[in-house]
PDB file of N, CA and C in Angstrom:
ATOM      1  N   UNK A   1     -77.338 -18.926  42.782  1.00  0.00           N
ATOM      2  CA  UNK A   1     -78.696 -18.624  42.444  1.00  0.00           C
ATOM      3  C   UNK A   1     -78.954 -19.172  41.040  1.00  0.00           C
ATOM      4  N   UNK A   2     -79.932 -19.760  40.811  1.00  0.00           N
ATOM      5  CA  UNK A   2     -80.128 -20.294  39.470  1.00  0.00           C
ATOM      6  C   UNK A   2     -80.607 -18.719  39.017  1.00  0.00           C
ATOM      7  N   UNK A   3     -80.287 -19.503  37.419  1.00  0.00           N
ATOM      8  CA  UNK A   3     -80.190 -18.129  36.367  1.00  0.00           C
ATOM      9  C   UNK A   3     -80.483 -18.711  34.642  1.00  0.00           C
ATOM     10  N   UNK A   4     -82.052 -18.196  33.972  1.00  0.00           N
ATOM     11  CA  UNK A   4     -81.913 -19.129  32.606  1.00  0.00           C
ATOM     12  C   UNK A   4     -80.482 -18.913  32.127  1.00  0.00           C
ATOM     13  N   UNK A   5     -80.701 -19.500  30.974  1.00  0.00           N
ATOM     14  CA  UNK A   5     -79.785 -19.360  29.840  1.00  0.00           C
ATOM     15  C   UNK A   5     -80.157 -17.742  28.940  1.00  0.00           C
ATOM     16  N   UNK A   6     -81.149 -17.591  28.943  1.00  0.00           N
ATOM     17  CA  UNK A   6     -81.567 -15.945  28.410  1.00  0.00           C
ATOM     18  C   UNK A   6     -81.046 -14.959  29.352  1.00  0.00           C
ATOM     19  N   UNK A   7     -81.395 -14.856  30.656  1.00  0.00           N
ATOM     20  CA  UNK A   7     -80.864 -14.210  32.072  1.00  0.00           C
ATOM     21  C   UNK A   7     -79.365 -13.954  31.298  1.00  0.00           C
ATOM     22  N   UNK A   8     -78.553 -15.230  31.272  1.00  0.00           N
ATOM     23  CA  UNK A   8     -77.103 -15.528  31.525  1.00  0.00           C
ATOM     24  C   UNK A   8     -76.920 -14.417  30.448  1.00  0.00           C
ATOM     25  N   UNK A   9     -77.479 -14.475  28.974  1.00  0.00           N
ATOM     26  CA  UNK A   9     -76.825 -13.854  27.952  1.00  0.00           C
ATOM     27  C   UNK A   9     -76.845 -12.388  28.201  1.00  0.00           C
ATOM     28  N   UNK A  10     -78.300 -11.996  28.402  1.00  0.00           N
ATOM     29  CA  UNK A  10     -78.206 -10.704  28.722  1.00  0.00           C
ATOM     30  C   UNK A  10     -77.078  -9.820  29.834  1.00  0.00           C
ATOM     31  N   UNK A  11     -77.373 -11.125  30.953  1.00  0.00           N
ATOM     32  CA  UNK A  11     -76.660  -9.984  31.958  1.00  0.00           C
ATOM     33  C   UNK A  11     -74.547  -9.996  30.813  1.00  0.00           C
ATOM     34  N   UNK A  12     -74.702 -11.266  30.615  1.00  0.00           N
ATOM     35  CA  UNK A  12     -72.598 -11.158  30.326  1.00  0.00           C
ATOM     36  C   UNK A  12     -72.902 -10.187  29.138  1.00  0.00           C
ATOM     37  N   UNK A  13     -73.916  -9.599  27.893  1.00  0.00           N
ATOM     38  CA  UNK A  13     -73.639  -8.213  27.146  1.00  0.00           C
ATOM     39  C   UNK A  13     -73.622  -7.316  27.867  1.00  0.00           C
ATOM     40  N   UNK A  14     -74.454  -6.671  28.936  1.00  0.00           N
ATOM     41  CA  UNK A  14     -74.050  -6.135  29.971  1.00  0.00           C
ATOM     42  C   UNK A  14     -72.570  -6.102  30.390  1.00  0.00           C
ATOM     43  N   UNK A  15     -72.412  -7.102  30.861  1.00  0.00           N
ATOM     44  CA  UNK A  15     -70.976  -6.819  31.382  1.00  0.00           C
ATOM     45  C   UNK A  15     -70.310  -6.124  30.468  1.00  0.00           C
ATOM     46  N   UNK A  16     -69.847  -7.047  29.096  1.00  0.00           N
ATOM     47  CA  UNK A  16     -69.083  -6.872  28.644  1.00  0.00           C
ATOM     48  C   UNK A  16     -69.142  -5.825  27.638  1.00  0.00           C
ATOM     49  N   UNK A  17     -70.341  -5.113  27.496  1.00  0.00           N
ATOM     50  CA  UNK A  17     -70.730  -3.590  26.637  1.00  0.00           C
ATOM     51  C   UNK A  17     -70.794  -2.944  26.939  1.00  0.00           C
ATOM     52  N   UNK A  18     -72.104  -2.668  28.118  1.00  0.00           N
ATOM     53  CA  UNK A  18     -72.362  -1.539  28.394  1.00  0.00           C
ATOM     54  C   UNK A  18     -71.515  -0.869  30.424  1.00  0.00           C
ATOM     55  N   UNK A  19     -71.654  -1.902  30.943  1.00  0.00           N
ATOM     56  CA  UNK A  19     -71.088  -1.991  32.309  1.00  0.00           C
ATOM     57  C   UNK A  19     -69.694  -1.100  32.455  1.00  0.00           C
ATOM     58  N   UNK A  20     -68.741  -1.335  31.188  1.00  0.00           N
ATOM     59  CA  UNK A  20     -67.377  -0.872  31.502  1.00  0.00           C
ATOM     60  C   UNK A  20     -67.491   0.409  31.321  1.00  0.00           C
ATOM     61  N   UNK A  21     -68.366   0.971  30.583  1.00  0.00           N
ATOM     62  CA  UNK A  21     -68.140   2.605  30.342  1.00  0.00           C
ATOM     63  C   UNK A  21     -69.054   2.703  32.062  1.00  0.00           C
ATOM     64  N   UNK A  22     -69.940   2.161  32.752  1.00  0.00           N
ATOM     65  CA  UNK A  22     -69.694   2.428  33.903  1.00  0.00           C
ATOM     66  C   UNK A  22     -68.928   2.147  35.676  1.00  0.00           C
ATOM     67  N   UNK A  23     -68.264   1.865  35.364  1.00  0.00           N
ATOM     68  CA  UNK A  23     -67.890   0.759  36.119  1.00  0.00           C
ATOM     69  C   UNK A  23     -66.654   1.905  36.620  1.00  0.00           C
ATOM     70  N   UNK A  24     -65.966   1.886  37.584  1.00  0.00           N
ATOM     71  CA  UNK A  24     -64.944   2.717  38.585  1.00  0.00           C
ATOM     72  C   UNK A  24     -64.284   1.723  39.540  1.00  0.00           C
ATOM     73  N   UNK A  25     -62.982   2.139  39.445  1.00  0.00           N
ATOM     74  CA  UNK A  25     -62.528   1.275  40.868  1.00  0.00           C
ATOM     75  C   UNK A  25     -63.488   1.279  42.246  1.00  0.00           C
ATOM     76  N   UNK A  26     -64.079   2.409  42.449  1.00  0.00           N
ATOM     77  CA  UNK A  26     -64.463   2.249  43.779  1.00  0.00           C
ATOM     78  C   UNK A  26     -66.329   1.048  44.039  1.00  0.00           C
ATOM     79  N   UNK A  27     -66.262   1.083  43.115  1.00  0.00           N
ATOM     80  CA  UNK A  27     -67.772  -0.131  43.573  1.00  0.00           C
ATOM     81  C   UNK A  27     -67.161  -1.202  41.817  1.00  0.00           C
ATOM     82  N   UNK A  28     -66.375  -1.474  42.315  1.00  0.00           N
ATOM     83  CA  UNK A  28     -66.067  -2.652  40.952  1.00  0.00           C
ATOM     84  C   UNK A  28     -66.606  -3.960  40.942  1.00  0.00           C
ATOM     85  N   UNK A  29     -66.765  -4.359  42.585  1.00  0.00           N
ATOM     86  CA  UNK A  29     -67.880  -5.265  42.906  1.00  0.00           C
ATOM     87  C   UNK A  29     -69.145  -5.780  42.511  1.00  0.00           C
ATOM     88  N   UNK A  30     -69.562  -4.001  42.223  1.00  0.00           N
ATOM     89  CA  UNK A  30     -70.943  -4.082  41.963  1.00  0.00           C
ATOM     90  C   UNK A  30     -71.352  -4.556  40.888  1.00  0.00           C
ATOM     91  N   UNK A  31     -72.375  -5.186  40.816  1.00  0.00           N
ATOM     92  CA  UNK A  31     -72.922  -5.992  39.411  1.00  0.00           C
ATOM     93  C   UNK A  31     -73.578  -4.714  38.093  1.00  0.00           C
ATOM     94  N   UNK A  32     -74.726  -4.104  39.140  1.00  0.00           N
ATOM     95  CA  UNK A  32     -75.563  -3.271  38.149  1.00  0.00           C
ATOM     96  C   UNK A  32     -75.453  -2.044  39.080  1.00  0.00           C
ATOM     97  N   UNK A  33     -74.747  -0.922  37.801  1.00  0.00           N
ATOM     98  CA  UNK A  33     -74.606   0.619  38.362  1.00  0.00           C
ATOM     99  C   UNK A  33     -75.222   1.698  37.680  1.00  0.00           C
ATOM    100  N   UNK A  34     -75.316   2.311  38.249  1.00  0.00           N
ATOM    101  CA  UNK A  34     -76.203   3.701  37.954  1.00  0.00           C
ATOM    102  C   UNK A  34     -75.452   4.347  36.680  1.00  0.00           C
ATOM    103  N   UNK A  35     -75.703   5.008  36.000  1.00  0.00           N
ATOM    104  CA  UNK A  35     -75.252   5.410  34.758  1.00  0.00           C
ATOM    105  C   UNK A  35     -74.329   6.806  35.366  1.00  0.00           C
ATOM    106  N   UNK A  36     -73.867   7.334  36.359  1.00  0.00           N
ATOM    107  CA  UNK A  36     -72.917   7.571  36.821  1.00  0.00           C
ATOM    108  C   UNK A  36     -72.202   7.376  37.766  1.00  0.00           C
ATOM    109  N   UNK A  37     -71.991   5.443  37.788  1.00  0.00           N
ATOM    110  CA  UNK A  37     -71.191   4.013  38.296  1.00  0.00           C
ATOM    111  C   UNK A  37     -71.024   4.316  39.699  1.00  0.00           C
ATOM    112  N   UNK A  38     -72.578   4.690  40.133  1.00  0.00           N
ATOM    113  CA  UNK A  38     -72.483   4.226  41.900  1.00  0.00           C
ATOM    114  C   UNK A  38     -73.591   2.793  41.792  1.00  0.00           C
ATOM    115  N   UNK A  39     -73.548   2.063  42.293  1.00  0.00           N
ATOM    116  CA  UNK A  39     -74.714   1.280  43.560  1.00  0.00           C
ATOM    117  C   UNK A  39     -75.996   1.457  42.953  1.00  0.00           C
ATOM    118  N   UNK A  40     -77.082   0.757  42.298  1.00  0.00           N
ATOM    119  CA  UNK A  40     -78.334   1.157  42.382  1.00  0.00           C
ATOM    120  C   UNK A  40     -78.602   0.898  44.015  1.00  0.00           C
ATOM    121  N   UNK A  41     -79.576   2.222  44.229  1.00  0.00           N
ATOM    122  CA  UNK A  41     -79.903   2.191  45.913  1.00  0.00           C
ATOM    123  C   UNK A  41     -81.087   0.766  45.792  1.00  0.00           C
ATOM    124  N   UNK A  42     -81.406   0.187  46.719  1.00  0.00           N
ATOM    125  CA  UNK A  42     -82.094  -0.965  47.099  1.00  0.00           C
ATOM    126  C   UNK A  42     -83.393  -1.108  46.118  1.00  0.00           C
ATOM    127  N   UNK A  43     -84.085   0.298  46.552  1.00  0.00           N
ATOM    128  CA  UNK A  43     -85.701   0.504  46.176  1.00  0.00           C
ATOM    129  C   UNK A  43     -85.949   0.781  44.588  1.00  0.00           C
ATOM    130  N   UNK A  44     -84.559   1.617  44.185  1.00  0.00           N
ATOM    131  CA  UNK A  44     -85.010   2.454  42.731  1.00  0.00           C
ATOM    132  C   UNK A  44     -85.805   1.843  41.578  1.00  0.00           C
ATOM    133  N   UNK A  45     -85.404   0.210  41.467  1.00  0.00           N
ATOM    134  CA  UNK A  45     -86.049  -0.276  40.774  1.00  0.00           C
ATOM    135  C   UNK A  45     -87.640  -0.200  40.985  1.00  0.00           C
ATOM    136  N   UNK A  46     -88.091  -0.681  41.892  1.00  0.00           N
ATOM    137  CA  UNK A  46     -89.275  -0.286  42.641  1.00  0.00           C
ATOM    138  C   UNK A  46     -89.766   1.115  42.614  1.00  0.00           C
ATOM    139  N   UNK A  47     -88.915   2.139  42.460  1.00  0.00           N
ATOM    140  CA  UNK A  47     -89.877   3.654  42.239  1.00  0.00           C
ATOM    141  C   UNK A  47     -89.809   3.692  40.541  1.00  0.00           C
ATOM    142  N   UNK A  48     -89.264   3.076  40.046  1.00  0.00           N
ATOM    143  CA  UNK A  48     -89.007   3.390  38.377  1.00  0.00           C
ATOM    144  C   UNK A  48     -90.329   2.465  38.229  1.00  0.00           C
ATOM    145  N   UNK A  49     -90.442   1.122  38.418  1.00  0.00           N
ATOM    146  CA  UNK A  49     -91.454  -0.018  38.039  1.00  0.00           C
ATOM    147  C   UNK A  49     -92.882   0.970  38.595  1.00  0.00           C
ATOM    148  N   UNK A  50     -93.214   1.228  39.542  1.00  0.00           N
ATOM    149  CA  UNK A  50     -94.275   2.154  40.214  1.00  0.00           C
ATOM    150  C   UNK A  50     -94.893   3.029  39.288  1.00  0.00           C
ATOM    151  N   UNK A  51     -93.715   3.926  38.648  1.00  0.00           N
ATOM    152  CA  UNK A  51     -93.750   5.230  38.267  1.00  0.00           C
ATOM    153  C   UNK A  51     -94.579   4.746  36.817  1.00  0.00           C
ATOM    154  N   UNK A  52     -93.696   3.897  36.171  1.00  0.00           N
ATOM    155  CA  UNK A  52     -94.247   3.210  34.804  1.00  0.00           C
ATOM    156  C   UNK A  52     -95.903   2.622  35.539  1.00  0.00           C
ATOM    157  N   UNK A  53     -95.897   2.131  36.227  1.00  0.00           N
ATOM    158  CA  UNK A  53     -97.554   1.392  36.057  1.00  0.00           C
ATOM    159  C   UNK A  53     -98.515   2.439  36.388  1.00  0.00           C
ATOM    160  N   UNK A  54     -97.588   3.736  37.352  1.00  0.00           N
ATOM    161  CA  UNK A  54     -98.843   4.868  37.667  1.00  0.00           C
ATOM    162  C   UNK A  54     -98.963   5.718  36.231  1.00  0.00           C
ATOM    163  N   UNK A  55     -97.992   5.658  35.232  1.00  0.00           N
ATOM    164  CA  UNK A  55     -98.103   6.264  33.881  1.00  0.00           C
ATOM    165  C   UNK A  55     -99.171   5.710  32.519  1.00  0.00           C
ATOM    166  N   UNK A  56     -98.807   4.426  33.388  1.00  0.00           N
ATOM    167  CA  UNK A  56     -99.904   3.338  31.876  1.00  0.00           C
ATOM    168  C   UNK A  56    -101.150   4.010  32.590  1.00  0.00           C
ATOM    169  N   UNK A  57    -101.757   3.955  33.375  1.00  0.00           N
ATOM    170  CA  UNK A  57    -102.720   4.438  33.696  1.00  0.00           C
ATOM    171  C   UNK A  57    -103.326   2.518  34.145  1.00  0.00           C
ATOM    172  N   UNK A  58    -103.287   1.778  34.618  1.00  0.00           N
ATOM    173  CA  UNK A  58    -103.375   0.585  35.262  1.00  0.00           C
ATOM    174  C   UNK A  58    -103.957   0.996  36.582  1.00  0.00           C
ATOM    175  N   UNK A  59    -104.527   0.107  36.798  1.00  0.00           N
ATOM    176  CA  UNK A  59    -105.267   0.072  37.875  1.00  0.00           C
ATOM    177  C   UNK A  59    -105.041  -0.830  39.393  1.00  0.00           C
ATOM    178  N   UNK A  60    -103.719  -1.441  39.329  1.00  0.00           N
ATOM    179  CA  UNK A  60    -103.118  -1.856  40.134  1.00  0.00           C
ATOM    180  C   UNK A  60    -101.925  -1.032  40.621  1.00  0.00           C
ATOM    181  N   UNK A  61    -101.159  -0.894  41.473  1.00  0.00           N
ATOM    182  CA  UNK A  61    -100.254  -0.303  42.207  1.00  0.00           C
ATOM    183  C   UNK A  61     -99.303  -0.994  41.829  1.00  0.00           C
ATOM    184  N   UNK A  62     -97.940  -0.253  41.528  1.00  0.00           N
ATOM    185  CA  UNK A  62     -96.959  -1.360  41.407  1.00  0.00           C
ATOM    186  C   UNK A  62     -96.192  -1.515  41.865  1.00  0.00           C
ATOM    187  N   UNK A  63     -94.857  -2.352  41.350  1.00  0.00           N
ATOM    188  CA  UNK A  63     -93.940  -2.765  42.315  1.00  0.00           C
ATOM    189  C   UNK A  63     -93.294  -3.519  41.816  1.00  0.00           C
ATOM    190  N   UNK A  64     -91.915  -3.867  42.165  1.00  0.00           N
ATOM    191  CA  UNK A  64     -91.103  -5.239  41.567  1.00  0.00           C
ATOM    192  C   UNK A  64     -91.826  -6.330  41.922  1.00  0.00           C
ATOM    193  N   UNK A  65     -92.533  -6.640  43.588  1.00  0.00           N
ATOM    194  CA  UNK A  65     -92.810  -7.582  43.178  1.00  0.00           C
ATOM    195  C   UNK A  65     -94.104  -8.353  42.241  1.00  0.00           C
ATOM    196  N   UNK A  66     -95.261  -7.045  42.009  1.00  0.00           N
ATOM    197  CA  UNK A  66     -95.347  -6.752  40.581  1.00  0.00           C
ATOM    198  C   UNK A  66     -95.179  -7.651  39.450  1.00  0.00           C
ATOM    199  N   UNK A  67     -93.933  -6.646  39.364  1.00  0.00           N
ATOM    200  CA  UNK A  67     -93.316  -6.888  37.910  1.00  0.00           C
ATOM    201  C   UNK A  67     -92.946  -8.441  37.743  1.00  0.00           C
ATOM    202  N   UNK A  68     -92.324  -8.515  39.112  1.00  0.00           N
ATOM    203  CA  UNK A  68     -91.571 -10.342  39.069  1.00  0.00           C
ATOM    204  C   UNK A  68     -92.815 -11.220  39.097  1.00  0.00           C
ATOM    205  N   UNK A  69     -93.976 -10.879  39.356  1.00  0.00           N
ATOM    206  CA  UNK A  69     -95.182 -12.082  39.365  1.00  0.00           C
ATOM    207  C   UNK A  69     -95.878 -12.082  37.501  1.00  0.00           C
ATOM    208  N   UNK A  70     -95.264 -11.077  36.820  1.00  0.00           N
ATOM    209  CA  UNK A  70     -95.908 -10.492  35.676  1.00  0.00           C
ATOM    210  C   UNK A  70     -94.765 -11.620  34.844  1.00  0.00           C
ATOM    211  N   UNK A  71     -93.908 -11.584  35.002  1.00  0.00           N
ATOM    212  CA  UNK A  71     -93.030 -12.012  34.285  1.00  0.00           C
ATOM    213  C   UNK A  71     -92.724 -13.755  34.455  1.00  0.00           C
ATOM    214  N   UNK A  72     -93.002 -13.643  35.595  1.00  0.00           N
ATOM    215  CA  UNK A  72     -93.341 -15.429  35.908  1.00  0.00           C
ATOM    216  C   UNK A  72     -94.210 -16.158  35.535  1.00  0.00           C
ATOM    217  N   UNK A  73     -95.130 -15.389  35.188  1.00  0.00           N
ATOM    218  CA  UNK A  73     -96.455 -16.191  34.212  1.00  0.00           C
ATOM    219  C   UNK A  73     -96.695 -15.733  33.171  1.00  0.00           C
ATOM    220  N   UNK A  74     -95.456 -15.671  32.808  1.00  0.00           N
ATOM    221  CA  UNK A  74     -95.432 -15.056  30.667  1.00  0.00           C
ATOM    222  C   UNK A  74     -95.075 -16.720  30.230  1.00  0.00           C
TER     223      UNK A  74
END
């Protein structure tokens, strides 16, 4: 999958900072974990992104894909 060079940096501090204090043998696979190192479930991003645009008080509905069209034309 292509990935910038900004993408790249962020996600490897991730890895290499914050990830290991979550990270467990049993999902070691996993890229991005829940802050008590299971699996983000599929959607969560999507109820967190939602939750934030029903809080700004915005007038659109939200959503990752949303967020990913917001961020593509920055």
């Amino acid at each position: 999958m292509p990935i910038g060079e900004r993408a790249l940096f962020w996600t490897r501090l991730y890895v290499e900072l914050v990830r290991p204090g979550f990270v467990g043998e049993r999902f070691a696979e996993q890229l991005f974990l829940s802050s008590v190192g299971t699996p983000l479930c599929p959607d969560w991003v999507s109820r967190k992104v939602r939750a934030y645009v029903a809080a700004a008080g915005l007038a659109k509905k939200g959503s990752c894909h949303l967020l990913r069209h917001s961020v593509a034309t920055v």
